[in-house]
N, C-alpha and C. Protein backbone atom coordinates (compact mmCIF):
# COMPACT_ATOMS: atom_id res chain seq x y z
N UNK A 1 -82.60 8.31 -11.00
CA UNK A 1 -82.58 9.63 -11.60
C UNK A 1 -83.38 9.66 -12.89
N UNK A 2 -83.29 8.53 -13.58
CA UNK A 2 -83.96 8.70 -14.80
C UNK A 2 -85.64 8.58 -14.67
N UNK A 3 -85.97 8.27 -13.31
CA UNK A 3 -87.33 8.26 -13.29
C UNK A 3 -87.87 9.53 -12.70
N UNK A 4 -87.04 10.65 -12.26
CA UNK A 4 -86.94 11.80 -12.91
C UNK A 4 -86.91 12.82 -13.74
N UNK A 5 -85.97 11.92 -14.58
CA UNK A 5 -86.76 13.00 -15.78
C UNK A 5 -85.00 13.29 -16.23
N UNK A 6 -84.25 13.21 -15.09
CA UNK A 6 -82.84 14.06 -14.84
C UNK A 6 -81.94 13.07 -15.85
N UNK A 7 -81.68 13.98 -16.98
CA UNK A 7 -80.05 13.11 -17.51
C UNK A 7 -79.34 12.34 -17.13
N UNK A 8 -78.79 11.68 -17.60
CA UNK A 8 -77.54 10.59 -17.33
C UNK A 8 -76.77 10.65 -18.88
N UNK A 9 -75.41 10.96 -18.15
CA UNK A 9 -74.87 11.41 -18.98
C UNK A 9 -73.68 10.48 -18.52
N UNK A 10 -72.55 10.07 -19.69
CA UNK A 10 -71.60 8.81 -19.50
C UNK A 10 -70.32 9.04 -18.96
N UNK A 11 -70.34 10.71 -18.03
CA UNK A 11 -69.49 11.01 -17.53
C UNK A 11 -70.30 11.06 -15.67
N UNK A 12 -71.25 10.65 -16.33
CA UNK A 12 -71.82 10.31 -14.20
C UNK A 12 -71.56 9.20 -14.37
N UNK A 13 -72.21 7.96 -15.19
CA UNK A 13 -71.83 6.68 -14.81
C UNK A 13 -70.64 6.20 -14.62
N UNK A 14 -69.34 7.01 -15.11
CA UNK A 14 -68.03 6.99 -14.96
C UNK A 14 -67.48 7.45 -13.40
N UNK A 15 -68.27 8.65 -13.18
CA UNK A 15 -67.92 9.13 -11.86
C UNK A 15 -68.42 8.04 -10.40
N UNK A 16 -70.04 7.52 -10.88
CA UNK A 16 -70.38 6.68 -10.31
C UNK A 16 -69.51 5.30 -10.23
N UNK A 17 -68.99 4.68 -11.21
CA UNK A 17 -68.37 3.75 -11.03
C UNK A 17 -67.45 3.76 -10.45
N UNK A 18 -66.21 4.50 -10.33
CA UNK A 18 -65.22 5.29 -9.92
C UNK A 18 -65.44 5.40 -8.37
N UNK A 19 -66.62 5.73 -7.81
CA UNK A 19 -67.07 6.15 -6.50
C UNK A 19 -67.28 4.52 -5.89
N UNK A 20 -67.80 3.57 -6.76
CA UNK A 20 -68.20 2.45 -5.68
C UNK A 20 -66.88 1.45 -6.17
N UNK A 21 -66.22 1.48 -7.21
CA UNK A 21 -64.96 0.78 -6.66
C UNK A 21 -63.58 1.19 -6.24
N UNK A 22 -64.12 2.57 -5.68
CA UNK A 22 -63.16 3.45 -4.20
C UNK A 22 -63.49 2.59 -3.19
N UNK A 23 -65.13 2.31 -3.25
CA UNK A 23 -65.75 1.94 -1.97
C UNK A 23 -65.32 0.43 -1.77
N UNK A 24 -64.92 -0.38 -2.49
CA UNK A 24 -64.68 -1.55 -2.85
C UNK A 24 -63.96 -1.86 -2.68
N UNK A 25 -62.49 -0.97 -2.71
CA UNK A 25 -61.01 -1.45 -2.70
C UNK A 25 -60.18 -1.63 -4.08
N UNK A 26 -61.53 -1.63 -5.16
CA UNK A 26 -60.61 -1.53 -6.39
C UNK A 26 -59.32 -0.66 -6.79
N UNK A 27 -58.68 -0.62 -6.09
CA UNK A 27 -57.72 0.80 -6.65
C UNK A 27 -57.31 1.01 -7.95
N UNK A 28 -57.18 0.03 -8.75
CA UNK A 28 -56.71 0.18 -10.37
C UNK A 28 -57.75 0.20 -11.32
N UNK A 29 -58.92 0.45 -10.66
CA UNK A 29 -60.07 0.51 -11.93
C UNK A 29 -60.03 2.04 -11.89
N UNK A 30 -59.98 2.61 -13.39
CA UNK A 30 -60.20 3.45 -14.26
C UNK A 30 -61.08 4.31 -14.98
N UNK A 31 -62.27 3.19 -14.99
CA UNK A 31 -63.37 4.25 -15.80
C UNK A 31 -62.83 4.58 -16.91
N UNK A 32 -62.37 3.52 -17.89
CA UNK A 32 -61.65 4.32 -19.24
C UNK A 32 -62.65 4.12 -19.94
N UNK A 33 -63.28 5.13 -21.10
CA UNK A 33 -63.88 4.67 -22.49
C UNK A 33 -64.18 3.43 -23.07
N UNK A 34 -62.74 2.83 -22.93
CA UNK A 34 -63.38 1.04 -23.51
C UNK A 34 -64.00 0.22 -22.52
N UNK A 35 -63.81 0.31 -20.48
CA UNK A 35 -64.60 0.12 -19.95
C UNK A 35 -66.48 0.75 -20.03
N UNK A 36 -66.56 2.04 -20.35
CA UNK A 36 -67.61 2.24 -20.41
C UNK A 36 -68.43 1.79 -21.56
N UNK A 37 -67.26 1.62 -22.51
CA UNK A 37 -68.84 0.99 -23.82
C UNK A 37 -69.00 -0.25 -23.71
N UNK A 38 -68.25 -1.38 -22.88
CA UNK A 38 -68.49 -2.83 -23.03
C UNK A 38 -69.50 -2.46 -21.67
N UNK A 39 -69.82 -1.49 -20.86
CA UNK A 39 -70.79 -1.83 -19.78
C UNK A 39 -72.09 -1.11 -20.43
N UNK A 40 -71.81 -0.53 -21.48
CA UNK A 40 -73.19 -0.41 -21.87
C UNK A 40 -73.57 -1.00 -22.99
N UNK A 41 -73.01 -2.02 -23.69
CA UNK A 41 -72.84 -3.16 -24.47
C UNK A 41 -73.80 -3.92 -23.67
N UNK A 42 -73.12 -4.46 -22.55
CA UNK A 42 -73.62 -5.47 -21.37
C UNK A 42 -74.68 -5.33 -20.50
N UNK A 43 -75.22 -4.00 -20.37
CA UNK A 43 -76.44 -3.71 -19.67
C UNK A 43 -77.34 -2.98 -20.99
N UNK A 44 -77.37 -3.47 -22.53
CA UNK A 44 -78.30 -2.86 -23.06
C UNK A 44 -78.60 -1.25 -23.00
N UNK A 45 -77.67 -0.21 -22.46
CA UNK A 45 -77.67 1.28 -22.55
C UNK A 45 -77.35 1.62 -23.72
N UNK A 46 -78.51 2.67 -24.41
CA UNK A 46 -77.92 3.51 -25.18
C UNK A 46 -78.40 4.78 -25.28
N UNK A 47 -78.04 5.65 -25.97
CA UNK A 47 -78.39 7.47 -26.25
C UNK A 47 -79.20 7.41 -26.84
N UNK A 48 -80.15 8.43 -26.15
CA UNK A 48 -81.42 8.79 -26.49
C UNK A 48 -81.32 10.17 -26.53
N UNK A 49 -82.16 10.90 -27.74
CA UNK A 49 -81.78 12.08 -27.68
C UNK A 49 -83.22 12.72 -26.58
N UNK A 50 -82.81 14.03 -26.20
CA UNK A 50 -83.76 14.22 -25.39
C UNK A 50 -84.59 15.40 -25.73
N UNK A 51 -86.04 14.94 -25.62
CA UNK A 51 -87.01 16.42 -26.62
C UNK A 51 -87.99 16.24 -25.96
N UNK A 52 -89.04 17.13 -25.84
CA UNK A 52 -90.27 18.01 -26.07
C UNK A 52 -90.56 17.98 -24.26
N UNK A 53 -91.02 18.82 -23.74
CA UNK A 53 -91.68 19.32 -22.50
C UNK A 53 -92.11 18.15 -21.75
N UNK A 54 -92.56 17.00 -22.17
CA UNK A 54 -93.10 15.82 -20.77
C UNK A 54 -91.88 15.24 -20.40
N UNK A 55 -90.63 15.51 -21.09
CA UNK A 55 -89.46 14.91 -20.21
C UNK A 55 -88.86 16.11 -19.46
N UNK A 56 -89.37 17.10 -19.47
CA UNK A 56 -89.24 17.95 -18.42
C UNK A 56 -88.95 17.86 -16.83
N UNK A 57 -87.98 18.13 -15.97
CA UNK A 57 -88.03 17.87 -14.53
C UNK A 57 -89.46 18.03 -13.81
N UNK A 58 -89.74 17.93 -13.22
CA UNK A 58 -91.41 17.90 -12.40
C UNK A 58 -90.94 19.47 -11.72
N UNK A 59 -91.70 20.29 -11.51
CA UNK A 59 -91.46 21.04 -10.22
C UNK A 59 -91.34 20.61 -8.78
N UNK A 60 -92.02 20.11 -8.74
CA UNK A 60 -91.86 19.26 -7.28
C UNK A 60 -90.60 18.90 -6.86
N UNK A 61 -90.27 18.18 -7.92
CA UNK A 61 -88.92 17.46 -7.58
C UNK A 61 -87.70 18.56 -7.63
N UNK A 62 -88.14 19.90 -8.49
CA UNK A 62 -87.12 20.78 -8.24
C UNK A 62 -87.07 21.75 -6.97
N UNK A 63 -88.23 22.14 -6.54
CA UNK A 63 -88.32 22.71 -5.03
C UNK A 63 -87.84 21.64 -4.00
N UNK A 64 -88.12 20.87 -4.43
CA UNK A 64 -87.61 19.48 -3.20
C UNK A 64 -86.38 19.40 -2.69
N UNK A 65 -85.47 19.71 -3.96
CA UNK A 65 -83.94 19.88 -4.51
C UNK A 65 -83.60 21.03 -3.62
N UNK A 66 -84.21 22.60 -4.14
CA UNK A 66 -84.10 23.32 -3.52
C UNK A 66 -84.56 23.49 -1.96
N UNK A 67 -85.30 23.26 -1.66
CA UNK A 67 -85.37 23.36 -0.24
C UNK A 67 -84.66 22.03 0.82
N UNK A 68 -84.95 20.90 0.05
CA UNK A 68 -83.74 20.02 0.88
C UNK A 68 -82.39 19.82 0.62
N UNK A 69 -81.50 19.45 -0.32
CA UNK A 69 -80.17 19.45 -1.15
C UNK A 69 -79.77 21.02 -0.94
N UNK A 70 -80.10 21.58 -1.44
CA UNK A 70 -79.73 22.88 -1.78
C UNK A 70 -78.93 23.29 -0.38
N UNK A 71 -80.17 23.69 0.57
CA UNK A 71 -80.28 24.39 1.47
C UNK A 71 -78.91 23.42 2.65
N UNK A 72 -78.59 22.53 2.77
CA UNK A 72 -78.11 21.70 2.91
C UNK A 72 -76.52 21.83 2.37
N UNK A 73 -76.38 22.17 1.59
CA UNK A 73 -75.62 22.60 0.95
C UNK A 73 -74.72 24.01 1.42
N UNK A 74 -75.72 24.98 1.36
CA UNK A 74 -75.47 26.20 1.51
C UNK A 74 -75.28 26.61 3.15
N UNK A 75 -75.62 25.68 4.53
CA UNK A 75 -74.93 25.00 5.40
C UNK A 75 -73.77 25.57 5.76
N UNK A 76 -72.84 25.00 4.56
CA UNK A 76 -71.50 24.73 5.17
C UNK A 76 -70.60 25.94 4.50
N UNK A 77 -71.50 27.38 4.26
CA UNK A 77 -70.65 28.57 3.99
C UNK A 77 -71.72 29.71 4.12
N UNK A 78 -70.58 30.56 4.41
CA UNK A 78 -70.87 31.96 5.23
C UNK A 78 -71.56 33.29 4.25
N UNK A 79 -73.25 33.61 4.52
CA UNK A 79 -73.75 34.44 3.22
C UNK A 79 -72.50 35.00 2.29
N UNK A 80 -71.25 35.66 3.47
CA UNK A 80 -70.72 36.62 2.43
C UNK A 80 -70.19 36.31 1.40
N UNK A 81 -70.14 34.80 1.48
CA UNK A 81 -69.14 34.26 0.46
C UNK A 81 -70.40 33.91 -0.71
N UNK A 82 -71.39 33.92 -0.33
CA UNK A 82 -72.72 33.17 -1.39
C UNK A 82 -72.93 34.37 -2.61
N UNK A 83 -72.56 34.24 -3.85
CA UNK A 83 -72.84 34.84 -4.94
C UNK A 83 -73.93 34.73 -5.38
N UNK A 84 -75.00 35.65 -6.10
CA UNK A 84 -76.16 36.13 -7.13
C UNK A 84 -75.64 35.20 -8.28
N UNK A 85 -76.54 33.87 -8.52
CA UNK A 85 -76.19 33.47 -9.94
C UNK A 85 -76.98 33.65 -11.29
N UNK A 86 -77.96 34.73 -11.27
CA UNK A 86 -78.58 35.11 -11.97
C UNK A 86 -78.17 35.13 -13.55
N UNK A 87 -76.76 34.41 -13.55
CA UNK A 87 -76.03 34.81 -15.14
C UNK A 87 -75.98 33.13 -15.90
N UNK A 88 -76.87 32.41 -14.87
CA UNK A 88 -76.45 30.99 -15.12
C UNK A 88 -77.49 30.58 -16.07
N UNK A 89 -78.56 31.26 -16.35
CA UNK A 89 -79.05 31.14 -17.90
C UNK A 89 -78.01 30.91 -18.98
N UNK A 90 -76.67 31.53 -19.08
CA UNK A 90 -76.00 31.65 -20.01
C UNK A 90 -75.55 30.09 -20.54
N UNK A 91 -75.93 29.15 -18.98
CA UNK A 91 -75.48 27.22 -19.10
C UNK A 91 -76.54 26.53 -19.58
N UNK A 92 -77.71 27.34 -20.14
CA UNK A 92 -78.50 26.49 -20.66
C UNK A 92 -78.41 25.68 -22.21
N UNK A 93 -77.26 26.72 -22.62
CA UNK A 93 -76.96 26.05 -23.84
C UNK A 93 -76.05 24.40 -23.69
N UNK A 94 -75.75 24.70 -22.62
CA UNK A 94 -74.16 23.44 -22.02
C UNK A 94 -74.89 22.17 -21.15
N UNK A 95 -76.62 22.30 -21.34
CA UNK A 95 -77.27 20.85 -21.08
C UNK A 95 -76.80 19.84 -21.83
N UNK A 96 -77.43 18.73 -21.51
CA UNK A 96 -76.89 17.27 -22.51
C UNK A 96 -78.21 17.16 -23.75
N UNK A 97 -77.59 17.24 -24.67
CA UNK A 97 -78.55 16.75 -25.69
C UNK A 97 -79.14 15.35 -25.79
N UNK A 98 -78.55 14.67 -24.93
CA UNK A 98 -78.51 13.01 -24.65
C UNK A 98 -78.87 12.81 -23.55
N UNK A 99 -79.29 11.26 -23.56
CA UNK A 99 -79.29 10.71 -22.04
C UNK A 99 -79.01 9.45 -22.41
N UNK A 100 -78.28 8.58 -21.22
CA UNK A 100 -78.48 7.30 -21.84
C UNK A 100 -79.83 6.67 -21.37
N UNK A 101 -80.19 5.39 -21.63
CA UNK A 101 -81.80 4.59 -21.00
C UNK A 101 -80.80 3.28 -21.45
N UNK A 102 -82.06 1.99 -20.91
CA UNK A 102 -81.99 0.55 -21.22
C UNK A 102 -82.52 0.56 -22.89
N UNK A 103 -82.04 -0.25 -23.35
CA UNK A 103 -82.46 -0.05 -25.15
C UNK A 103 -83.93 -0.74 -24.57
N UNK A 104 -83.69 -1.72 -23.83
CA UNK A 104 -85.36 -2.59 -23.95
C UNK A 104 -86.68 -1.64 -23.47
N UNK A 105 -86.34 -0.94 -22.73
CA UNK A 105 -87.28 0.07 -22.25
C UNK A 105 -88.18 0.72 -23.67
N UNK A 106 -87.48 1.08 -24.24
CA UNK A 106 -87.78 1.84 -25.67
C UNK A 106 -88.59 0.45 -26.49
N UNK A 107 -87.87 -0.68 -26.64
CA UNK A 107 -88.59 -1.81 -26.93
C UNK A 107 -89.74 -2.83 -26.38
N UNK A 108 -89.94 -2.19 -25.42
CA UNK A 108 -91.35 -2.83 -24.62
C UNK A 108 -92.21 -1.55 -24.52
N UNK A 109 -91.85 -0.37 -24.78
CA UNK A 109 -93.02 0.70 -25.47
C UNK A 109 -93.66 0.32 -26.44
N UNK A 110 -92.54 -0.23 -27.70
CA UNK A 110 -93.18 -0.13 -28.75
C UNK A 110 -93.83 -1.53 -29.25
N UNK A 111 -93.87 -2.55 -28.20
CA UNK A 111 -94.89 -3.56 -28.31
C UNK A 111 -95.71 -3.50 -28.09
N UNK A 112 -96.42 -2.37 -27.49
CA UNK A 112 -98.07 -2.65 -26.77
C UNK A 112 -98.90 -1.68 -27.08
């Protein structure tokens, strides 16, 4: 996702984790807070704030979304029930100001 362009935010990697040790059999893992900062302790993640237009989504990758995901989606319910979301500008304020990355990533930029 991040070679996308698309956020990561520390409530997906929670959801993600959560999802593969369902898949696992873990039943007592949690996803608590103090699990998530010793795994990004341990894999070098941290917040990056996120700015200016080249970290922008691609178009491509957003028609892609829309015509495959989307549509895919919209599948498994009946037009009448499909609402006009034309008001969903109003969530642009409720993006992530953050993302996380690898810290070294940022540090093998700034060697070369």
């Amino acid at each position: 996702m991040r070679d996308k362009n698309v956020p990561i935010s520390e409530s997906f990697i929670i959801e993600k984790a959560l999802q593969f040790a369902n898949a696992l059999g873990y039943d007592e893992f949690r996803g608590s807070n103090g699990w998530l900062e010793k795994f990004k302790r341990r894999h070098g993640i941290i917040a990056k704030v996120i700015s200016g237009e080249s970290k922008d989504v691609d178009d491509n990758d957003r028609e892609n979304w829309i015509m495959e995901t989307l549509s895919k989606i919209l599948r498994d319910y009946e037009p009448e029930i499909i609402f006009n979301a034309d008001e969903t500008a109003l969530f642009f304020q409720c993006l992530p100001q953050k993302t996380l990355k690898n810290a070294l990533e940022e540090n093998k930029a700034k060697l070369y």
